[in-house]
PDB file of N, CA and C in Angstrom:
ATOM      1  N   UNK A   1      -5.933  16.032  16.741  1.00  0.00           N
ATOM      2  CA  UNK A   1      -5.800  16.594  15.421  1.00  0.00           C
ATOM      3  C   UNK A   1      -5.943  18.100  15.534  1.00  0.00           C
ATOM      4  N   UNK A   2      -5.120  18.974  14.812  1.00  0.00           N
ATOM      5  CA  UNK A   2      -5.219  20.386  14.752  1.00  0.00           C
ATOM      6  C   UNK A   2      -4.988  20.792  13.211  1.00  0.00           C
ATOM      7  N   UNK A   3      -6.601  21.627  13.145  1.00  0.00           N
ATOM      8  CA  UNK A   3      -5.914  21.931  12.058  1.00  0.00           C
ATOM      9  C   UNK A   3      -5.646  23.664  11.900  1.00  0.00           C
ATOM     10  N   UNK A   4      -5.115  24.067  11.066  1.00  0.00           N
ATOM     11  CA  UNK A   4      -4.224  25.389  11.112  1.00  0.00           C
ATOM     12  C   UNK A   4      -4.863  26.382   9.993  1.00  0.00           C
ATOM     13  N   UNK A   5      -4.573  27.554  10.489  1.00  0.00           N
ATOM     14  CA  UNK A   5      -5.092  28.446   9.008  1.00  0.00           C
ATOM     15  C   UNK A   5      -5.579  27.583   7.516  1.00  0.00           C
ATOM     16  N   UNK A   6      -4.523  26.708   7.522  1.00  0.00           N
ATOM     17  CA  UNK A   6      -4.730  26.487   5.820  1.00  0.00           C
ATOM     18  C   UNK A   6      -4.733  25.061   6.072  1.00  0.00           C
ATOM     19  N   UNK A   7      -6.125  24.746   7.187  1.00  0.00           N
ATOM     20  CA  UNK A   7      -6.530  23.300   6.639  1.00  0.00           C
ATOM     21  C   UNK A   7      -5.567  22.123   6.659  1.00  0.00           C
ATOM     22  N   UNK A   8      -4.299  22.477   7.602  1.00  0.00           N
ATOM     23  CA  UNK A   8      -3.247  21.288   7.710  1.00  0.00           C
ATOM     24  C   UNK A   8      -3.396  20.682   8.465  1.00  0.00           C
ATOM     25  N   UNK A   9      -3.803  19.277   9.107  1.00  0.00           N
ATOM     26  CA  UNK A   9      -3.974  18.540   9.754  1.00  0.00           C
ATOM     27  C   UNK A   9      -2.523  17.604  10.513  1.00  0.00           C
ATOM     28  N   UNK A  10      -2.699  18.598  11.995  1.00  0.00           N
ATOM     29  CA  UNK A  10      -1.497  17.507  12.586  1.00  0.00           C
ATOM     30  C   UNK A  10      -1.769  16.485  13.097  1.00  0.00           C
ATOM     31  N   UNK A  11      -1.241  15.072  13.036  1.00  0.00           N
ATOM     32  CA  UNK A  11      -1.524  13.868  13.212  1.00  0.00           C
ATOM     33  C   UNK A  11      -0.511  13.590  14.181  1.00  0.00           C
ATOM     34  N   UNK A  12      -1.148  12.848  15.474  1.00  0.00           N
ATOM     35  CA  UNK A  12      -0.109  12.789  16.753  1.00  0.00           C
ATOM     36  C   UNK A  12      -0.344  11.438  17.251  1.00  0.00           C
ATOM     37  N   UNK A  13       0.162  10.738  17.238  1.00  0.00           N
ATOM     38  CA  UNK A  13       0.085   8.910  17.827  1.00  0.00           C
ATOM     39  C   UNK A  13      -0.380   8.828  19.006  1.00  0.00           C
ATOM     40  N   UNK A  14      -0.112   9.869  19.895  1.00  0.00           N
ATOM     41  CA  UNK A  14      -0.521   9.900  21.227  1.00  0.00           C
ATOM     42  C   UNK A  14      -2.134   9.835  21.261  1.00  0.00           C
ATOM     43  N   UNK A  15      -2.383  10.407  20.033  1.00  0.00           N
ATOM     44  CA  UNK A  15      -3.953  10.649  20.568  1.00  0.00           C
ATOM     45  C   UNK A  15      -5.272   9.809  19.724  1.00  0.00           C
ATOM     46  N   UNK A  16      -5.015   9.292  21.107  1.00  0.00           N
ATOM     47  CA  UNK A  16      -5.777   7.693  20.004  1.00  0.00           C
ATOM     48  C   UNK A  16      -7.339   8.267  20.330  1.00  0.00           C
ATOM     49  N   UNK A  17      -7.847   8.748  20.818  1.00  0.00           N
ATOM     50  CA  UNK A  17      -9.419   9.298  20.188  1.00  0.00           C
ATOM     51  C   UNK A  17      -9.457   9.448  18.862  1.00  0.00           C
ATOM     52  N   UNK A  18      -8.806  10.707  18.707  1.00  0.00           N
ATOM     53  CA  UNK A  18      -8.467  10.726  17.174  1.00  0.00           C
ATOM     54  C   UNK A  18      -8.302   9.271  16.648  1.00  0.00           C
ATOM     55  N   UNK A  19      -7.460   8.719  16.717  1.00  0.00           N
ATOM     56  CA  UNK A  19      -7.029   7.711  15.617  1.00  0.00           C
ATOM     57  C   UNK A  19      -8.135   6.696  15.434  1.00  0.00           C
ATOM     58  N   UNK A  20      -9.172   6.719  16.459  1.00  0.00           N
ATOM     59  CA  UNK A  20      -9.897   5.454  16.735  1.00  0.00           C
ATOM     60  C   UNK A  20     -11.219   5.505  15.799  1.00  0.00           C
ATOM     61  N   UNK A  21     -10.977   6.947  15.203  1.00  0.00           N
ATOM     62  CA  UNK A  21     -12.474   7.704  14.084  1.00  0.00           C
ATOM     63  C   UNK A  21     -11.865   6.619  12.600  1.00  0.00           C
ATOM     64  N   UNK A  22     -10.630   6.658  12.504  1.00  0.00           N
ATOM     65  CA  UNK A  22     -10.091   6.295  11.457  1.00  0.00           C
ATOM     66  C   UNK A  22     -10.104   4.781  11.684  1.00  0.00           C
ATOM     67  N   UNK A  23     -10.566   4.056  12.304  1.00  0.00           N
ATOM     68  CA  UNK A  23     -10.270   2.522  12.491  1.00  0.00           C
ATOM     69  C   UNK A  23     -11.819   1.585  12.155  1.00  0.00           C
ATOM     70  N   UNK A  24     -11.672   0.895  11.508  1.00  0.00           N
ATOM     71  CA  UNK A  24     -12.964  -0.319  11.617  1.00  0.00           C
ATOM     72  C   UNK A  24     -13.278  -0.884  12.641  1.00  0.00           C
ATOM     73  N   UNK A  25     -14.213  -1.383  12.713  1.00  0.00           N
ATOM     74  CA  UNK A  25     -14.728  -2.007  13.933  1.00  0.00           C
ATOM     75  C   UNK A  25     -13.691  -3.094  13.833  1.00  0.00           C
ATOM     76  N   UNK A  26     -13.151  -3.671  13.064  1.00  0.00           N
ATOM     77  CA  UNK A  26     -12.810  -5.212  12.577  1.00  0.00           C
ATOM     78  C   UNK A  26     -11.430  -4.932  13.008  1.00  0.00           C
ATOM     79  N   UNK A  27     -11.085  -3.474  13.294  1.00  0.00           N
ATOM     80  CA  UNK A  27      -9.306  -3.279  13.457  1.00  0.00           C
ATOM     81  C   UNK A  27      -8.717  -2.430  12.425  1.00  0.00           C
ATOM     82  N   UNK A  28      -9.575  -2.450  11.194  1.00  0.00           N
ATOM     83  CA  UNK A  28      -8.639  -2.041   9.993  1.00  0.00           C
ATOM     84  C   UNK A  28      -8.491  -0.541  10.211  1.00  0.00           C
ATOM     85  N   UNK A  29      -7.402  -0.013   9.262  1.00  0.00           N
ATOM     86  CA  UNK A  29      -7.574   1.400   8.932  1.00  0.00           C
ATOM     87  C   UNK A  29      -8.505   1.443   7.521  1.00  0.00           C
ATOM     88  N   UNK A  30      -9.478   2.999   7.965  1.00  0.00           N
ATOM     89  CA  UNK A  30     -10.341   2.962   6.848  1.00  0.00           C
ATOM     90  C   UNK A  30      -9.617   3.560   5.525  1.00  0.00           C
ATOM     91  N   UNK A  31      -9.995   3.235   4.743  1.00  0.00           N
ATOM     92  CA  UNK A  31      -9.636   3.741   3.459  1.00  0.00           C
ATOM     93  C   UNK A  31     -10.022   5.267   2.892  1.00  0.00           C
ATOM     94  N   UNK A  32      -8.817   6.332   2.064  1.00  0.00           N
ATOM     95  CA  UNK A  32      -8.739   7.104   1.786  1.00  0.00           C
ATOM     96  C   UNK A  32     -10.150   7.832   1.202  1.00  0.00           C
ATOM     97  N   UNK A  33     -10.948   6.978   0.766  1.00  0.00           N
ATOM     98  CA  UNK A  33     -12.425   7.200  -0.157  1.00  0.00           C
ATOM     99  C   UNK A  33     -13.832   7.800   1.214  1.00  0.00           C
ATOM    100  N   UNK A  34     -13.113   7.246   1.706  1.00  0.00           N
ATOM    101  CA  UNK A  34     -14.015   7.179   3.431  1.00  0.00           C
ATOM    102  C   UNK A  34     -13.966   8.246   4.273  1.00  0.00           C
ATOM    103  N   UNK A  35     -12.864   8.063   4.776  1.00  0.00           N
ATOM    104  CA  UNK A  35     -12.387   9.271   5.387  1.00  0.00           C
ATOM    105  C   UNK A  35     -11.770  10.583   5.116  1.00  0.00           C
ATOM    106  N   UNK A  36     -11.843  11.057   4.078  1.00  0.00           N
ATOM    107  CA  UNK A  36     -11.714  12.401   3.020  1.00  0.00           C
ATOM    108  C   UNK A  36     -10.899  12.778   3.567  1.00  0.00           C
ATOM    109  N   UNK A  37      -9.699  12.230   3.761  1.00  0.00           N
ATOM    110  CA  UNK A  37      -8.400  13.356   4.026  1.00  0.00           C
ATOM    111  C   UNK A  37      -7.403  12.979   2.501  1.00  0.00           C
ATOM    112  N   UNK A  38      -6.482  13.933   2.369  1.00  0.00           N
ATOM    113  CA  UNK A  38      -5.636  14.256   1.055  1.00  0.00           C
ATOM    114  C   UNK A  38      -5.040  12.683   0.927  1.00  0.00           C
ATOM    115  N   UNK A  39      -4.120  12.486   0.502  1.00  0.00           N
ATOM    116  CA  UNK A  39      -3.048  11.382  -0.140  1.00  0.00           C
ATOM    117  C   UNK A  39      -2.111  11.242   1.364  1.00  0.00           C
ATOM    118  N   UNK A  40      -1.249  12.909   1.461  1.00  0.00           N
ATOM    119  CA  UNK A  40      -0.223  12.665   2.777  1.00  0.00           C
ATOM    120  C   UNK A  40      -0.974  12.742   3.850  1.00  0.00           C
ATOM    121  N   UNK A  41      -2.267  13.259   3.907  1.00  0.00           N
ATOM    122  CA  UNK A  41      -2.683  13.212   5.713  1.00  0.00           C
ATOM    123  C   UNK A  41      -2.882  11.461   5.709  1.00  0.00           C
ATOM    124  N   UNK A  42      -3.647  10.784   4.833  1.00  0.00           N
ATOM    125  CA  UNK A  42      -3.802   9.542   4.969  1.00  0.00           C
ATOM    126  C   UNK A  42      -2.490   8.582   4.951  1.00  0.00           C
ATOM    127  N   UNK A  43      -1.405   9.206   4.699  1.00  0.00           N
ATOM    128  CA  UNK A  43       0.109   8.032   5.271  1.00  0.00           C
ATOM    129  C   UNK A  43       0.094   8.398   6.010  1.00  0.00           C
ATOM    130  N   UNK A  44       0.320   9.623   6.701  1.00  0.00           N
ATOM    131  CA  UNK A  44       0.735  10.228   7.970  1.00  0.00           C
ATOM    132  C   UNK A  44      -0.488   9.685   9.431  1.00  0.00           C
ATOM    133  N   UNK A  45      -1.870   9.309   8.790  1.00  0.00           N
ATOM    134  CA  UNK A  45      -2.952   8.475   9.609  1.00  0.00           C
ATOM    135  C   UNK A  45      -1.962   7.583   9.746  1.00  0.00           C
ATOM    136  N   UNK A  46      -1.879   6.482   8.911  1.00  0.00           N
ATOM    137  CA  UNK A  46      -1.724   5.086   8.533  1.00  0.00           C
ATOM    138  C   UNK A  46      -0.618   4.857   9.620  1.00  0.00           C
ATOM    139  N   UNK A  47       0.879   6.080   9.672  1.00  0.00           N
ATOM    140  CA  UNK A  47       2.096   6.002   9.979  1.00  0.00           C
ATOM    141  C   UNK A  47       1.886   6.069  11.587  1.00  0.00           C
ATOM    142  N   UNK A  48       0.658   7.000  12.277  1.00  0.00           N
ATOM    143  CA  UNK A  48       0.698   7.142  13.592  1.00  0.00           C
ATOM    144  C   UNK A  48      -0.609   6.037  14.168  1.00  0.00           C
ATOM    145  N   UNK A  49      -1.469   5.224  13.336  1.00  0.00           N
ATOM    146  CA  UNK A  49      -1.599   4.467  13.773  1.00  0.00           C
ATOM    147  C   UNK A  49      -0.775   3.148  13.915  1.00  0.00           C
ATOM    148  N   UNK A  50      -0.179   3.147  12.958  1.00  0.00           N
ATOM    149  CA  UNK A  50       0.757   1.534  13.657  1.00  0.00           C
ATOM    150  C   UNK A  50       2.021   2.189  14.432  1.00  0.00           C
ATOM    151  N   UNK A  51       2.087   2.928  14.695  1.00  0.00           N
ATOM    152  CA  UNK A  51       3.092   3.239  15.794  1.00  0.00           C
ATOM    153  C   UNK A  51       2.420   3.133  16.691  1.00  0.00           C
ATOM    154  N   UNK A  52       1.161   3.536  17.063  1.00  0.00           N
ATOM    155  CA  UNK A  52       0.605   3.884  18.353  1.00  0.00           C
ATOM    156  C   UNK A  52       0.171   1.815  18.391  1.00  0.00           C
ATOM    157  N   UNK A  53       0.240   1.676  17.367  1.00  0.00           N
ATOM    158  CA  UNK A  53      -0.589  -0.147  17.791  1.00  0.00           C
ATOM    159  C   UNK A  53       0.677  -0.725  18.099  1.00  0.00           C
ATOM    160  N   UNK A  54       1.915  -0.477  17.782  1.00  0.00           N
ATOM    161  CA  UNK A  54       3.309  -1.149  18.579  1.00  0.00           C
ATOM    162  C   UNK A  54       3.489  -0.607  19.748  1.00  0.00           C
ATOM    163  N   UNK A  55       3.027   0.944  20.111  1.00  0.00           N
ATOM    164  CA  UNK A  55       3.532   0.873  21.558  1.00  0.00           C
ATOM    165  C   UNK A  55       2.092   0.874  22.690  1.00  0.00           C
ATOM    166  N   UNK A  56       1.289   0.153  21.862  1.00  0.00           N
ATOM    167  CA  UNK A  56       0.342  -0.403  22.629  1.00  0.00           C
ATOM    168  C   UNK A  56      -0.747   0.536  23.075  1.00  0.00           C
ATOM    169  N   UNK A  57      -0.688   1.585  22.341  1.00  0.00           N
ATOM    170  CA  UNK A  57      -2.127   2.324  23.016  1.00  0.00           C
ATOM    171  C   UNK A  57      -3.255   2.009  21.811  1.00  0.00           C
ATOM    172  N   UNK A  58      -3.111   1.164  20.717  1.00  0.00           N
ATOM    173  CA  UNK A  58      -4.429   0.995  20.437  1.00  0.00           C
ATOM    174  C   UNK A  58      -4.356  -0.591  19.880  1.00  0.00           C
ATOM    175  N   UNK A  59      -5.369  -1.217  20.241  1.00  0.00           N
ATOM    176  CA  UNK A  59      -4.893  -2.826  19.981  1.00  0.00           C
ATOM    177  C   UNK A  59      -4.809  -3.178  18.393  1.00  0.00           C
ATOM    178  N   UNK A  60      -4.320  -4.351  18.435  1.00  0.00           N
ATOM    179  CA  UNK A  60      -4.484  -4.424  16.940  1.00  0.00           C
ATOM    180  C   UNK A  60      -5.149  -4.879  16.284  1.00  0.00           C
ATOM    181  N   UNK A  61      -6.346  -5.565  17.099  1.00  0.00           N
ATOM    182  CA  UNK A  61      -7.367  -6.320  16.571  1.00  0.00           C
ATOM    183  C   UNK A  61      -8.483  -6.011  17.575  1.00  0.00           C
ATOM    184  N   UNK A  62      -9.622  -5.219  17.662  1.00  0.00           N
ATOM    185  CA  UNK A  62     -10.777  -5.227  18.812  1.00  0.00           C
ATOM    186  C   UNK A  62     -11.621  -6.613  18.747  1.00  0.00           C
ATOM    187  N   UNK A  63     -11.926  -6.750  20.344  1.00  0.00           N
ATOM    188  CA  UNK A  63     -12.374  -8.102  20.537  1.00  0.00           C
ATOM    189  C   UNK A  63     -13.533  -7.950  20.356  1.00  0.00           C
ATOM    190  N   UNK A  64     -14.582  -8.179  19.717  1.00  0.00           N
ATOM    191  CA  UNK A  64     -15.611  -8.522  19.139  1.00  0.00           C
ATOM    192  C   UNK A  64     -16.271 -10.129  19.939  1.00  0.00           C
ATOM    193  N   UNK A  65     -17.421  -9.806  20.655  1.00  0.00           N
ATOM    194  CA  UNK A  65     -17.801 -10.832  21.287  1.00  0.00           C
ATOM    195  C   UNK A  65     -19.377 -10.879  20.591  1.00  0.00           C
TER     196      UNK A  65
END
């Protein structure tokens, strides 16, 4: 994530550290109330996590033992 003079947050699929702040233990993506980003940073979350969970760098369900 980078953000820029004016607080713009770039969102990159590649970088699943990042993405993994935004995820539930259970798998889910957290909700907008939670994670205090605007309306579009939170599609633009939503959009580079299920890309990154189709090309397999973050699972889609954590195994919980």
């Amino acid at each position: 994530m980078k953000i820029n003079k004016k607080r713009i947050i770039v969102i990159n699929y590649k970088n699943i550290f990042l993405l993994r702040k935004y995820i539930s233990i259970e798998g889910k993506i957290l909700p907008k109330r939670l994670t205090n980003l605007s309306s579009k940073q939170q599609h633009n979350m939503a959009k580079a996590i299920k890309r990154a969970r189709i090309m397999s760098f973050l699972p889609f369900a954590r195994h919980v033992f």
